[in-house]
N, C-alpha and C. Protein backbone atom coordinates (compact mmCIF):
# COMPACT_ATOMS: atom_id res chain seq x y z
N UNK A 1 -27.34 197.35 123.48
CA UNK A 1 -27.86 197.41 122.14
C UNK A 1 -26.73 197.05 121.18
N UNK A 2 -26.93 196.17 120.23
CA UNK A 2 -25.86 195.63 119.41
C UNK A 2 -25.58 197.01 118.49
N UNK A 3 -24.63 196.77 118.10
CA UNK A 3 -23.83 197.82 116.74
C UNK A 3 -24.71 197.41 115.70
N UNK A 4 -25.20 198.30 114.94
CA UNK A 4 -25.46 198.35 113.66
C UNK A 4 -25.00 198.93 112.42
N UNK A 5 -24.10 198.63 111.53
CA UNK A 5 -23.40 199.27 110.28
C UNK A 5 -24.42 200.29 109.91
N UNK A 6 -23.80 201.33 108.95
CA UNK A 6 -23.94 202.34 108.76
C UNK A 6 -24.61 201.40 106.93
N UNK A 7 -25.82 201.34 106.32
CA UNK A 7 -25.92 200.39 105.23
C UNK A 7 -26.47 201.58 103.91
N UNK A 8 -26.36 202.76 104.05
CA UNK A 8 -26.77 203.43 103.27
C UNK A 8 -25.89 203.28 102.13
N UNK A 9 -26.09 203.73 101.08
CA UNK A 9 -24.80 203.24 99.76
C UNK A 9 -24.04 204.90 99.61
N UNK A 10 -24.58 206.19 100.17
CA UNK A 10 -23.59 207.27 100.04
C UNK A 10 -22.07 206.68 100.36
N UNK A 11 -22.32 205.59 101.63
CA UNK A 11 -20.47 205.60 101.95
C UNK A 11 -19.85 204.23 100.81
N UNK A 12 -20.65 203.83 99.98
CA UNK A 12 -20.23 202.86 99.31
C UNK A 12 -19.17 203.60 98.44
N UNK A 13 -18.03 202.01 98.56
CA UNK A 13 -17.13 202.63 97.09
C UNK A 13 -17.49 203.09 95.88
N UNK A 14 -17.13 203.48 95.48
CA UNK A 14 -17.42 204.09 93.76
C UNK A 14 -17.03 203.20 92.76
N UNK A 15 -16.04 202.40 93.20
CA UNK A 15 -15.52 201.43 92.49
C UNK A 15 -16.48 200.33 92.07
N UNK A 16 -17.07 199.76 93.25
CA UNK A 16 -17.95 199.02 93.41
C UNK A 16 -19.64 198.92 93.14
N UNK A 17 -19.95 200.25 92.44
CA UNK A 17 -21.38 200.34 91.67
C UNK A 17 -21.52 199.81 90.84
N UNK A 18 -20.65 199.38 90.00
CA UNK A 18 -20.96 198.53 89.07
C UNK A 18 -20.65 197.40 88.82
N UNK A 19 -20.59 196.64 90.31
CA UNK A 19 -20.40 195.09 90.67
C UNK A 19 -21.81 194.60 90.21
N UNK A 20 -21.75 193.39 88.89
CA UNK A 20 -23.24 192.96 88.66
C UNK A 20 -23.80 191.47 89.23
N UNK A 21 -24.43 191.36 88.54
CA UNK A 21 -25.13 190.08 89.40
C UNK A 21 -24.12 188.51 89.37
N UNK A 22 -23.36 188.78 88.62
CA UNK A 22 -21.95 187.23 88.42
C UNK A 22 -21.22 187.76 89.50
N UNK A 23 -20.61 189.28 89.69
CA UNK A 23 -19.93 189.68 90.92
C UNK A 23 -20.62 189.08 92.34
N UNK A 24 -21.90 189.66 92.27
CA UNK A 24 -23.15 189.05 93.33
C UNK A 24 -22.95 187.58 93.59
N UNK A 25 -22.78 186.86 93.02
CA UNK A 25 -23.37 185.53 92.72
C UNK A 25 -21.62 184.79 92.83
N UNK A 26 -20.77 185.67 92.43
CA UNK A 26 -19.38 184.84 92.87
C UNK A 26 -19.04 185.18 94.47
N UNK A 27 -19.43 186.12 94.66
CA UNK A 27 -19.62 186.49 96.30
C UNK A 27 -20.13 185.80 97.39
N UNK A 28 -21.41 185.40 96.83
CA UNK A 28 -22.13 184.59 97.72
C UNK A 28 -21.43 183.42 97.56
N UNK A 29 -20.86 182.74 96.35
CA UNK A 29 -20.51 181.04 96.67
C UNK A 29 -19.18 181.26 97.06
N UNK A 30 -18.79 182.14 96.97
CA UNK A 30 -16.97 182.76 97.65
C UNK A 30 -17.24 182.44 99.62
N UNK A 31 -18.35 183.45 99.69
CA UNK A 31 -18.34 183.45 101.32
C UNK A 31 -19.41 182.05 101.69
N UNK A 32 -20.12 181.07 100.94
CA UNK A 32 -20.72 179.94 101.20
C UNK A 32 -19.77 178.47 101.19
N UNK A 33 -19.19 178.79 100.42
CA UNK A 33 -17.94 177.45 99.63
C UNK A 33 -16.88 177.18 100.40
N UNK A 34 -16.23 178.83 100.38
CA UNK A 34 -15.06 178.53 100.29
C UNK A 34 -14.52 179.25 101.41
N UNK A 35 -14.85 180.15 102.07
CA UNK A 35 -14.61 180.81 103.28
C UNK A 35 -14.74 179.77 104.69
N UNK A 36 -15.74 178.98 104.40
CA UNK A 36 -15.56 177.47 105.42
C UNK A 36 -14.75 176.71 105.85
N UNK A 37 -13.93 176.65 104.31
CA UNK A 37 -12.54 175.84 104.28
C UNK A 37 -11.53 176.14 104.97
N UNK A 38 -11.11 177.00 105.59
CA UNK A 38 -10.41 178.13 105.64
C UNK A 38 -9.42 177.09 106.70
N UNK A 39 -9.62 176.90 107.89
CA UNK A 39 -9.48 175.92 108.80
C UNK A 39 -8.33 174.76 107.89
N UNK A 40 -9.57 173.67 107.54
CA UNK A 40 -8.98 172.90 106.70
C UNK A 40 -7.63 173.41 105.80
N UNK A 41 -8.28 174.20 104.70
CA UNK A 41 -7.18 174.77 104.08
C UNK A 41 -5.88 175.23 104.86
N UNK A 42 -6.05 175.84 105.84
CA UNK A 42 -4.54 176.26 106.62
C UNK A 42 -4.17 174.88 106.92
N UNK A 43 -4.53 173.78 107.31
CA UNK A 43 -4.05 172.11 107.78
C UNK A 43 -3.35 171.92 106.84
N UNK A 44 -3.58 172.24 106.11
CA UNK A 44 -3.35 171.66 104.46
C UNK A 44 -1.81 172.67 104.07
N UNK A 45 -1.73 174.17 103.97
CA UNK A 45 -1.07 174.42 103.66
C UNK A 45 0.32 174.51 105.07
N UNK A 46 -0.23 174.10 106.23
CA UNK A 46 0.95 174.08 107.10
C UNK A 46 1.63 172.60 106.98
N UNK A 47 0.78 171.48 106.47
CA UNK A 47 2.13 170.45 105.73
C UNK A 47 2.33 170.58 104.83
N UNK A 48 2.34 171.15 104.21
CA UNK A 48 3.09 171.66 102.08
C UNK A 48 4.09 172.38 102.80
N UNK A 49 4.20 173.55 103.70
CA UNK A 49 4.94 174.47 103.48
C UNK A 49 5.73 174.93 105.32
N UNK A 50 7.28 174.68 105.03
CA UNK A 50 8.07 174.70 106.31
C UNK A 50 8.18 175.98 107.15
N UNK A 51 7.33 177.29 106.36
CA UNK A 51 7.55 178.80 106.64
C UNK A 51 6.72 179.40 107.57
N UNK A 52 6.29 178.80 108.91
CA UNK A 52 4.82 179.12 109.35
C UNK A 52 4.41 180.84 109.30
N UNK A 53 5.54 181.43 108.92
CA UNK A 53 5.36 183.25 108.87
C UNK A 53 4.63 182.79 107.64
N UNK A 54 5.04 182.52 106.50
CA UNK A 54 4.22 182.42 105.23
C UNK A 54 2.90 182.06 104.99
N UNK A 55 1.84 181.48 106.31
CA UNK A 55 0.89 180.42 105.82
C UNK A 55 -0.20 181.63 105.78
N UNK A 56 -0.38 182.67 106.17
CA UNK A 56 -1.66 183.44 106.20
C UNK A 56 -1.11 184.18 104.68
N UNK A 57 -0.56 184.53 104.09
CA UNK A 57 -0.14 185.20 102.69
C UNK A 57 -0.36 184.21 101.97
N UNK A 58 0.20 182.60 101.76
CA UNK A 58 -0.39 181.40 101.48
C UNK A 58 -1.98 181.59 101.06
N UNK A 59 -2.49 181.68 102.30
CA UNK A 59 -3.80 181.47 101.87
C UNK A 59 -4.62 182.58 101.53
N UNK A 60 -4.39 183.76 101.59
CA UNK A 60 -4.76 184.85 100.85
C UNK A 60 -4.55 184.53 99.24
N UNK A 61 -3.01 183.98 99.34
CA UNK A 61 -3.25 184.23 97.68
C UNK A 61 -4.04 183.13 96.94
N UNK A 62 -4.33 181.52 97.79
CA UNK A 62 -5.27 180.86 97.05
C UNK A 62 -6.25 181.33 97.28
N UNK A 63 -6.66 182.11 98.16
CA UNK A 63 -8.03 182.77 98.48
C UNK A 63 -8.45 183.71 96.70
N UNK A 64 -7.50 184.45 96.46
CA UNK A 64 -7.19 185.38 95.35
C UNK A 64 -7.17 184.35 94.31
N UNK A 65 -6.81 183.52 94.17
CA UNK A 65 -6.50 182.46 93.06
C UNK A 65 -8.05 181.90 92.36
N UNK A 66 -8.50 181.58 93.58
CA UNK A 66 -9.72 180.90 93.29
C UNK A 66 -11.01 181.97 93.50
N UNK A 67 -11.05 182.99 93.91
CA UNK A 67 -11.98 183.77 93.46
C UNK A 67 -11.74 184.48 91.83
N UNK A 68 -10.27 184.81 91.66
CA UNK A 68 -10.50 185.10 90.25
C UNK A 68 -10.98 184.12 89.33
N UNK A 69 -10.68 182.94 89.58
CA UNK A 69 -10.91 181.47 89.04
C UNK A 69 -12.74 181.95 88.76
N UNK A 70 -13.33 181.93 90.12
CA UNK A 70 -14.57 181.89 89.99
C UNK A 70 -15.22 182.92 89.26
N UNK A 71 -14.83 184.35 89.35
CA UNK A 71 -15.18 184.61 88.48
C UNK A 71 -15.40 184.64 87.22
N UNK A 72 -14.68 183.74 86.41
CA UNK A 72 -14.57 183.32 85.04
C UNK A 72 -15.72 182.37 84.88
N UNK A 73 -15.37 181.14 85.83
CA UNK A 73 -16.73 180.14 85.86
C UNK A 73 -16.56 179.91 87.38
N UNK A 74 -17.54 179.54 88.17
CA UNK A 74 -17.94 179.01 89.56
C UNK A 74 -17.55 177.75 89.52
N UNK A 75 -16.76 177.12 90.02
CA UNK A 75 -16.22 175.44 90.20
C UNK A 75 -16.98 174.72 90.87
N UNK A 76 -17.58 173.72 90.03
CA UNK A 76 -17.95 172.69 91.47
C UNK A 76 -17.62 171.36 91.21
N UNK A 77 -17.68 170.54 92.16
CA UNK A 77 -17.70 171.23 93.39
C UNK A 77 -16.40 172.31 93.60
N UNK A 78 -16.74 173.00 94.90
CA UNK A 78 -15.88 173.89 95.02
C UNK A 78 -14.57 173.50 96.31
N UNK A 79 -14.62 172.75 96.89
CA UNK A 79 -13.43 171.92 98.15
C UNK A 79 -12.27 171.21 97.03
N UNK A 80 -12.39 170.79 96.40
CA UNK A 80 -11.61 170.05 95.55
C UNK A 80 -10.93 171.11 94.47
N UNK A 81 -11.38 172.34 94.47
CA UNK A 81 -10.76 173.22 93.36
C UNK A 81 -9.61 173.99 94.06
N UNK A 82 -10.55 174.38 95.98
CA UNK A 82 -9.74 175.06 96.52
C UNK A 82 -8.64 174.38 96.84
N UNK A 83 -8.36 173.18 97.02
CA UNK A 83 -7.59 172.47 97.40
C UNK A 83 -6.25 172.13 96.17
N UNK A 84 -6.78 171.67 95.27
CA UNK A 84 -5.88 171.69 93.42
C UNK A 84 -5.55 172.95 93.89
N UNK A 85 -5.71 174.43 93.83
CA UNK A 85 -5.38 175.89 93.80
C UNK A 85 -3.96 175.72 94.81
N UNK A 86 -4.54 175.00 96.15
CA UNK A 86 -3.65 175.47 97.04
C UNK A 86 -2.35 174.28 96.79
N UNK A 87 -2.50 173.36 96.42
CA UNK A 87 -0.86 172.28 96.30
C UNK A 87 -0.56 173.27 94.70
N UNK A 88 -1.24 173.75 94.07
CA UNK A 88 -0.60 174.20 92.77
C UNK A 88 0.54 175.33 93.42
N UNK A 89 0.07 175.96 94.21
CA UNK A 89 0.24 177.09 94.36
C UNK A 89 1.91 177.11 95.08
N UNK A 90 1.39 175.77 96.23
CA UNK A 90 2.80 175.01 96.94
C UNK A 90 3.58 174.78 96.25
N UNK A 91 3.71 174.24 95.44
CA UNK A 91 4.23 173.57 93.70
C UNK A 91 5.33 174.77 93.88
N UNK A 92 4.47 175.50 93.35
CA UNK A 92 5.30 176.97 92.13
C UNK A 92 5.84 177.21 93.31
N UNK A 93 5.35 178.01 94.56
CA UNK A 93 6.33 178.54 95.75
C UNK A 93 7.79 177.61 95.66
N UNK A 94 7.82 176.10 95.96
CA UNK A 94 8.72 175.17 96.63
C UNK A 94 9.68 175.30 95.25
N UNK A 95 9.17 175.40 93.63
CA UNK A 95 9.90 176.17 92.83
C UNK A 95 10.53 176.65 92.53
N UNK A 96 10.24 177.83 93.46
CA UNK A 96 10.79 179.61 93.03
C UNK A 96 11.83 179.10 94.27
N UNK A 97 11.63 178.18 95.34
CA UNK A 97 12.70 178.37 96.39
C UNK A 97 14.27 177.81 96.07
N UNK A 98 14.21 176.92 94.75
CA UNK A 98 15.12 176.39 94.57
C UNK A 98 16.45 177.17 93.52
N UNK A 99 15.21 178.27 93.18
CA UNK A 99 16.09 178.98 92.82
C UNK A 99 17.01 179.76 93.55
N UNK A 100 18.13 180.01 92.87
CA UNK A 100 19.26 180.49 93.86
C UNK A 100 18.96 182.25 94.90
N UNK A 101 18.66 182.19 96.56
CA UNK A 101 18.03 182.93 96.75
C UNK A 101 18.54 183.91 97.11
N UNK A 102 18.48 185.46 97.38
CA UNK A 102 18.93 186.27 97.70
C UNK A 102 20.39 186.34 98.70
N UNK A 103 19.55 185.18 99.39
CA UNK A 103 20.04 185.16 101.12
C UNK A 103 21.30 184.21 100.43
N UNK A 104 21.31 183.87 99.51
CA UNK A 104 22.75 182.87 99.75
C UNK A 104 23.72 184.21 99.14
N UNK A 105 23.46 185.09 98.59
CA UNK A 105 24.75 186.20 98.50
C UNK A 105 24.88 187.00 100.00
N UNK A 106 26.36 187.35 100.23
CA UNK A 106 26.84 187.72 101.20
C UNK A 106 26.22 188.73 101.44
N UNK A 107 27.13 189.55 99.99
CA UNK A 107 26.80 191.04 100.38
C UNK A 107 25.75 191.24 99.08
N UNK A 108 24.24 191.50 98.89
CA UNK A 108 23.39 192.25 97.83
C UNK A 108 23.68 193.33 96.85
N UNK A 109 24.61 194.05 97.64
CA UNK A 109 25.09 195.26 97.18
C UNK A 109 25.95 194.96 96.02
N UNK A 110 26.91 193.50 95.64
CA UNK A 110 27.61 193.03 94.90
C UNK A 110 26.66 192.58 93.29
N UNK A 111 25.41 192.35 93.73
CA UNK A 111 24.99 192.24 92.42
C UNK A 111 24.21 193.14 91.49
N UNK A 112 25.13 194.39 92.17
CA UNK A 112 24.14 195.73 90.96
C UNK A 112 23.06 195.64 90.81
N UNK A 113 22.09 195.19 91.59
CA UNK A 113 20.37 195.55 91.45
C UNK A 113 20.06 196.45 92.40
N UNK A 114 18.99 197.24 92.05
CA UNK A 114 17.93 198.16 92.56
C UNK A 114 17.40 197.10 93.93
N UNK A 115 17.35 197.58 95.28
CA UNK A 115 16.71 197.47 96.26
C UNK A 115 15.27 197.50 95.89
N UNK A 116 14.09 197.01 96.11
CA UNK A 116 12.77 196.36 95.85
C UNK A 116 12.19 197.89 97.05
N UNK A 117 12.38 198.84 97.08
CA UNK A 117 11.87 199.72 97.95
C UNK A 117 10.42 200.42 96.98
N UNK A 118 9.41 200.44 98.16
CA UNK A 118 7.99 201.30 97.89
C UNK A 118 8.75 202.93 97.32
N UNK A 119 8.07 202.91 95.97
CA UNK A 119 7.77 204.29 95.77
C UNK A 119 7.09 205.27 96.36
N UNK A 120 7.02 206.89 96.34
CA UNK A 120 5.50 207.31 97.13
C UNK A 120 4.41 206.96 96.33
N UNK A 121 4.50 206.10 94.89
CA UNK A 121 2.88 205.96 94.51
C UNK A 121 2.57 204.89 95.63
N UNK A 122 3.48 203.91 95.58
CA UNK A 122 3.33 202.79 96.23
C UNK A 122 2.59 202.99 97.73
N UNK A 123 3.76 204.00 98.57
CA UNK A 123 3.43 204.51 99.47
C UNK A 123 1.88 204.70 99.66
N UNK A 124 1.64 205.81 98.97
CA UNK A 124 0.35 206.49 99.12
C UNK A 124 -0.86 205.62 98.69
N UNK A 125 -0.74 204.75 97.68
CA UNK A 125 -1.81 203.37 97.60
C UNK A 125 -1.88 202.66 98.97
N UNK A 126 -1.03 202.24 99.73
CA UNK A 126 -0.72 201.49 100.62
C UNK A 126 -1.04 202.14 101.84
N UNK A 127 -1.07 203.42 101.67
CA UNK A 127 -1.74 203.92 102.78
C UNK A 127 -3.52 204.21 102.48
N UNK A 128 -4.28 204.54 101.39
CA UNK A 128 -5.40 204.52 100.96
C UNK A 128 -6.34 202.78 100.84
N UNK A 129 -5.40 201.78 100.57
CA UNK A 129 -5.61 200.53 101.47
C UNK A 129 -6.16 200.59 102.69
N UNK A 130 -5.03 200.62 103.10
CA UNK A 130 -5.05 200.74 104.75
C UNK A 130 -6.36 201.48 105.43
N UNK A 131 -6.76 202.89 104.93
CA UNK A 131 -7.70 203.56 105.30
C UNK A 131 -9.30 203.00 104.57
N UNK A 132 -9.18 202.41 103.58
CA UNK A 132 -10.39 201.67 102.82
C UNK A 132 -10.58 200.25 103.82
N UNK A 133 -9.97 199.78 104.50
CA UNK A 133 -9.64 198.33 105.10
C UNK A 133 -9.92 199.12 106.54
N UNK A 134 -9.59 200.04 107.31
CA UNK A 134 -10.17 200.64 108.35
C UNK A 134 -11.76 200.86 108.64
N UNK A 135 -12.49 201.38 107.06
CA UNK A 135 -13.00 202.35 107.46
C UNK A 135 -14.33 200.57 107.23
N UNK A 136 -13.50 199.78 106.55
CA UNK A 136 -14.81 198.60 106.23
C UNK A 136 -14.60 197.97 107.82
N UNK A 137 -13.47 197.88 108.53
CA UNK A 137 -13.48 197.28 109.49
C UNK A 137 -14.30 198.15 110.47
N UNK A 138 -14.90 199.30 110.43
CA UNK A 138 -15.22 200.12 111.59
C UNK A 138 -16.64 200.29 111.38
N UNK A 139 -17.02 199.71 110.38
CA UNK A 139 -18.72 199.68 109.69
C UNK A 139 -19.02 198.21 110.69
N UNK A 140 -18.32 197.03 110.98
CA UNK A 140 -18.54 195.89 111.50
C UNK A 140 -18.92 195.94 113.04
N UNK A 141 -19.88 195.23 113.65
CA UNK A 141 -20.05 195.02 115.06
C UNK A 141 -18.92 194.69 115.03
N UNK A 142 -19.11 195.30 117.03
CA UNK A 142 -17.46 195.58 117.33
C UNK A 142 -17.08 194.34 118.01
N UNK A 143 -18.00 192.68 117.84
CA UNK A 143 -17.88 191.95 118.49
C UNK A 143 -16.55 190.86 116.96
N UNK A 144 -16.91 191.31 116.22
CA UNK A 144 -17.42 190.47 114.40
C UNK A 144 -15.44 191.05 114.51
N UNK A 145 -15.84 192.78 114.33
CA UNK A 145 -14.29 193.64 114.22
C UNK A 145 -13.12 192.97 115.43
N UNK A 146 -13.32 192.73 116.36
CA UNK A 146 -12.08 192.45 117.60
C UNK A 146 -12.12 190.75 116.86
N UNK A 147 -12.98 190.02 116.84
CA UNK A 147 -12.57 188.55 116.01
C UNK A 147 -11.35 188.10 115.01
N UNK A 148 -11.85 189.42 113.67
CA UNK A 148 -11.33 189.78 112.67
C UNK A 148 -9.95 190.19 112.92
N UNK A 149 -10.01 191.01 113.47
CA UNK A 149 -8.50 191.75 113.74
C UNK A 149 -7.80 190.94 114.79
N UNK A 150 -8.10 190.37 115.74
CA UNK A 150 -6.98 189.75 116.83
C UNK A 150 -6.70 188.30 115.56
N UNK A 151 -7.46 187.68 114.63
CA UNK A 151 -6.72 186.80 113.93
C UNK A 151 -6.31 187.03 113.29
N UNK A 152 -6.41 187.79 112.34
CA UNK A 152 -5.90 188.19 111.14
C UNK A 152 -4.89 188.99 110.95
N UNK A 153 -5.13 190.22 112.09
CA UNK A 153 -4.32 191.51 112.48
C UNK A 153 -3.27 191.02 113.54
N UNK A 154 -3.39 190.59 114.64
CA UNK A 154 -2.23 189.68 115.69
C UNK A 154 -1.95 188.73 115.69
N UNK A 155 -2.36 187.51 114.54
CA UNK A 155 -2.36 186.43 114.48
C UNK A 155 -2.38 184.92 115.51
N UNK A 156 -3.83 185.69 116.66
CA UNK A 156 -3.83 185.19 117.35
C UNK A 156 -4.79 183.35 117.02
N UNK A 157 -4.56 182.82 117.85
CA UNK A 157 -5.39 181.36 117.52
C UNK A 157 -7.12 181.59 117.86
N UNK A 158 -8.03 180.81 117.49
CA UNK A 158 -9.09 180.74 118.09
C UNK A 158 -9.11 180.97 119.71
N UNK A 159 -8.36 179.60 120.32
CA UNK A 159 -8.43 179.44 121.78
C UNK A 159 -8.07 180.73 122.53
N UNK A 160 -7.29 181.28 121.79
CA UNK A 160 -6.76 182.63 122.75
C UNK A 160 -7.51 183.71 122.29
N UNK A 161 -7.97 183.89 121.32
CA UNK A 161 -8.92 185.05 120.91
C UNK A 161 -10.33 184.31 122.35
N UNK A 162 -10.82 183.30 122.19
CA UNK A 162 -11.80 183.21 122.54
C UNK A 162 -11.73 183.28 124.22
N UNK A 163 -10.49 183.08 125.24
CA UNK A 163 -10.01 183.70 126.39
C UNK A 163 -10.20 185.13 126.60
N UNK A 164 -9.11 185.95 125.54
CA UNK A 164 -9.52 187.11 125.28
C UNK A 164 -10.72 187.97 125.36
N UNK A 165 -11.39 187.31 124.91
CA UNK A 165 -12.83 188.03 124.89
C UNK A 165 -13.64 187.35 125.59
N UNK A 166 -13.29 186.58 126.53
CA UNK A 166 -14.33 185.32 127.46
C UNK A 166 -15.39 185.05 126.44
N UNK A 167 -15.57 183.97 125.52
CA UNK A 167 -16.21 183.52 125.10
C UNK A 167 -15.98 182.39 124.51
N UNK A 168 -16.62 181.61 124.16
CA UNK A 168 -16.84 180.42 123.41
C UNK A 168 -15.79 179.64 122.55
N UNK A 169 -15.24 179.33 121.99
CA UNK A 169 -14.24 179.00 120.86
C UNK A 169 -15.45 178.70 119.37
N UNK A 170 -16.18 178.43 119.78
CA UNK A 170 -17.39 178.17 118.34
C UNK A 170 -17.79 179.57 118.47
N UNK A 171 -18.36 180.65 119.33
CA UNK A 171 -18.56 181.74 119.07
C UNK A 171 -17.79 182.40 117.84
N UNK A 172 -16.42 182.34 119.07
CA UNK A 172 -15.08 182.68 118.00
C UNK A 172 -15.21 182.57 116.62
N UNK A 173 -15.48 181.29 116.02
CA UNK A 173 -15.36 180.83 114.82
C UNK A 173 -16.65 181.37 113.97
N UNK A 174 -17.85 181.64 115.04
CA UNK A 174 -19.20 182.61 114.46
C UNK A 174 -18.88 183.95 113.82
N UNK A 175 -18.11 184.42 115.20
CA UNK A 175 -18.05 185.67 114.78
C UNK A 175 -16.96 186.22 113.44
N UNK A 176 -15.90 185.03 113.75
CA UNK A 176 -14.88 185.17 112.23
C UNK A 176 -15.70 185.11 111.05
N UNK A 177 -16.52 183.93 110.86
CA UNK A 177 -16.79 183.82 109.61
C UNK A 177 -17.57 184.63 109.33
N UNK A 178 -18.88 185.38 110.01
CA UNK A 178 -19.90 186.67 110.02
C UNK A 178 -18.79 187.73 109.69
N UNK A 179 -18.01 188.09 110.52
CA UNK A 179 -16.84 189.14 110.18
C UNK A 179 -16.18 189.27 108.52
N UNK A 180 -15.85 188.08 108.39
CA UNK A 180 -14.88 187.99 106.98
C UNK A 180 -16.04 188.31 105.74
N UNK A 181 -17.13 187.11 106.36
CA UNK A 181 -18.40 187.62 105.17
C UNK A 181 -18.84 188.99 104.68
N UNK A 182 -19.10 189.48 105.72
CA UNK A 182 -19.25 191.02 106.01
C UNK A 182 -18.42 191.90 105.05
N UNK A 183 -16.94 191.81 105.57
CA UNK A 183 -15.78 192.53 104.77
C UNK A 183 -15.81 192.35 103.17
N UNK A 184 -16.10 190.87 103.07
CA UNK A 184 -16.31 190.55 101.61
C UNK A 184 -17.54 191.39 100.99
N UNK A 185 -18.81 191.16 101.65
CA UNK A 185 -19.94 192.13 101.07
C UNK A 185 -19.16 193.62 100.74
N UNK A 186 -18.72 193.95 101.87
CA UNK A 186 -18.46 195.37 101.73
C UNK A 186 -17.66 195.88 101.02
N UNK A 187 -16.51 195.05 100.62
CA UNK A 187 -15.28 195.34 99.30
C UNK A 187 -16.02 194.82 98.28
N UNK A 188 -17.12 193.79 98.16
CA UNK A 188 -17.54 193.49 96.71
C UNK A 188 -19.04 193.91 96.15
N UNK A 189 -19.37 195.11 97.11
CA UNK A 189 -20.55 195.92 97.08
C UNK A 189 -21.96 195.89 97.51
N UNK A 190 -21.55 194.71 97.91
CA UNK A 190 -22.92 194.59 98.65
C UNK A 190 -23.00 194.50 99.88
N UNK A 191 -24.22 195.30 100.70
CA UNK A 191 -23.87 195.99 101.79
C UNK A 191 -24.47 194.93 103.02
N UNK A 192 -23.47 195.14 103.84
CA UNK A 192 -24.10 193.88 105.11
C UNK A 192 -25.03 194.80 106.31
């Protein structure tokens, strides 16, 4: 018998009751548009950028870029916006790199700044994350959840997720995008 989420709204965020119908409606062309790209888009940002640790934070933040975008107005088309978002974005990074970087001082300790260390607010947000991002991942079939997390969470490839779990490599890519959709409903209030 397949998993079925828990869809009642008692476990809904509180935050999220008063997501309205533009929230609704940037959601749906968020997980129709632009969640597709995703593929493409990583092609894209692994020749802009020499850091392959960097490319999944990369695309979170044009992910972030262009949904706030959308919420203001919906772009269309929408491939050509995500794409402007993501070389803009390369732009400013390749930028900020030319500035003179941490790593070229010896010793850090020589330039009298404060260490960049988490506070306990920080802390304790970062752990209430963490448990809000658990508890949406544990509402998901557990086929959608192991997808989600071996790419995202171990940064494994399709081909080896889809070994992993003896299945398909297009499955794979079913169950990611059902997965991510999902997570999106569920952080932007509407329940999958």
């Amino acid at each position: 018998m397949a998993e079925s989420p828990d869809t009642s709204r008692e476990n809904a965020n509180p935050h999220q009751a008063g997501a309205g119908a533009l929230g609704s409606a940037v959601n749906l062309w968020f997980m129709r548009e632009v969640l597709p790209l995703e593929a493409s888009l990583m092609r894209f940002l692994r020749r802009g950028w020499r850091k392959d640790r960097d490319l999944e934070d990369l695309c979170h933040d044009v992910y972030v870029l262009v949904y706030q975008a959308a919420a203001k107005e919906i772009p269309v088309p929408a491939k050509p916006f995500v794409f402007a978002v993501a070389r803009n974005l390369l732009i400013n990074r390749m930028r900020r790199e030319h500035v003179v970087s941490i790593e070229a001082v010896a010793d850090p300790d020589t330039l009298g700044i404060a260490l960049d260390e988490p506070g306990p607010d920080r802390s304790a947000m970062a752990r209430q994350e963490l448990h809000l991002l658990q508890t949406a991942l544990n509402r998901l079939p557990h086929r959608w959840r192991d997808a989600v997390v071996m790419k995202k969470v171990e940064g494994l490839s399709r081909p080896e997720i889809a070994a992993r779990l003896g299945i398909a490599e297009a499955t794979v890519s079913q169950h990611l995008a059902a997965g991510m959709a999902a997570l999106a409903d569920i952080f932007h209030g509407s329940e999958i």
